[in-house]
C-alpha atoms as a PDB file:
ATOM      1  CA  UNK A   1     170.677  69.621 115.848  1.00  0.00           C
ATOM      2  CA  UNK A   2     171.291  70.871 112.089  1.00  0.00           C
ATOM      3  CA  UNK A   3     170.045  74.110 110.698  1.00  0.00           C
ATOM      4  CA  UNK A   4     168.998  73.907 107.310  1.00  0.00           C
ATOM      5  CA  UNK A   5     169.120  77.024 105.352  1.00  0.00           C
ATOM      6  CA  UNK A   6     166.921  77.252 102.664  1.00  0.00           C
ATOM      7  CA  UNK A   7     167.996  80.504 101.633  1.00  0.00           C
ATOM      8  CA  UNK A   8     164.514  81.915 101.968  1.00  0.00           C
ATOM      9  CA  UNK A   9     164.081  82.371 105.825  1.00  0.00           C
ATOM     10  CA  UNK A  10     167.855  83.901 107.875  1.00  0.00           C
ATOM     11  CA  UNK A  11     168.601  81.704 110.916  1.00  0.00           C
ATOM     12  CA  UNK A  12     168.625  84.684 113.215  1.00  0.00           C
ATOM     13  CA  UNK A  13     164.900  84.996 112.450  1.00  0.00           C
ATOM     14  CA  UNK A  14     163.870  81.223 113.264  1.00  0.00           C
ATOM     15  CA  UNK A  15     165.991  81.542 116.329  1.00  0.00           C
ATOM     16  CA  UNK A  16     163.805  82.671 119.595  1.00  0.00           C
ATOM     17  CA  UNK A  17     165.778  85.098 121.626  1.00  0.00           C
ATOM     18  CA  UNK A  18     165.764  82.769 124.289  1.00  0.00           C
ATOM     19  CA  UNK A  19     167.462  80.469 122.466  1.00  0.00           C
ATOM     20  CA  UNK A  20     170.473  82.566 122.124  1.00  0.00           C
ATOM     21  CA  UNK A  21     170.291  83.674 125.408  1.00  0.00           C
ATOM     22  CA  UNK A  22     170.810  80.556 126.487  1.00  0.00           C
ATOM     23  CA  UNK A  23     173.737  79.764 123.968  1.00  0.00           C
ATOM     24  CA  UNK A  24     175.514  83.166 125.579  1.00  0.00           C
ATOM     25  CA  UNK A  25     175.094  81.970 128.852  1.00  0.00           C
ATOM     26  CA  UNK A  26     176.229  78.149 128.220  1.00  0.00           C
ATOM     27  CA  UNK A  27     179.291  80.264 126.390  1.00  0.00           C
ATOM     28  CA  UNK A  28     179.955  81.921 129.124  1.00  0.00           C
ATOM     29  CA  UNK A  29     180.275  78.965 131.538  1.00  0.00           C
ATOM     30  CA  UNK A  30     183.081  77.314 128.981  1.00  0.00           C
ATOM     31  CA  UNK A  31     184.807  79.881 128.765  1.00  0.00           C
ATOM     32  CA  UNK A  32     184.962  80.432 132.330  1.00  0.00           C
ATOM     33  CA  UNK A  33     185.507  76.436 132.579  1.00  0.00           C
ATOM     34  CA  UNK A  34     188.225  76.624 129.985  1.00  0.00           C
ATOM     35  CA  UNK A  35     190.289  79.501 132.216  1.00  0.00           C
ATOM     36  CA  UNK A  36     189.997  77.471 135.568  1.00  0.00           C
ATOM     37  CA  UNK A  37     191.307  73.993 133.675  1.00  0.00           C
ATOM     38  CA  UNK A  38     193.535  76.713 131.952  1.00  0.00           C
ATOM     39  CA  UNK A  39     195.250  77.789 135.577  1.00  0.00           C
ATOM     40  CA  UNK A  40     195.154  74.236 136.850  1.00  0.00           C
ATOM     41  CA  UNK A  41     197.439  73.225 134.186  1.00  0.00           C
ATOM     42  CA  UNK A  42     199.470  76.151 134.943  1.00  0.00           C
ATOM     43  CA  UNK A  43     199.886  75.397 138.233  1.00  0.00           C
ATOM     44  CA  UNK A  44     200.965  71.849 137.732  1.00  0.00           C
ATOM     45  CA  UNK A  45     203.813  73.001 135.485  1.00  0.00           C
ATOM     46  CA  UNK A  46     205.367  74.320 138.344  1.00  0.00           C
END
């Protein structure tokens, strides 16, 4: 999915805020993804 920016319209605008809602929330999951693989690794080091 590519955004084109024609310089006339900002992207925040043609975004619905439940679009970015979502993005936050499929952040958030990564991120807290990312830290349990993150301690998994850490606790095979040992």
């Amino acid at each position: 999915q590519v955004f084109q920016y024609d310089g006339k319209s900002s992207l925040s605008k043609d975004i619905p805020t439940l679009e970015i809602k979502k993005l936050q929330e499929q952040n958030a999951n990564l991120r807290a993804a990312i830290a349990q693989m993150r301690k998994e690794m850490e606790s095979l080091d040992e």
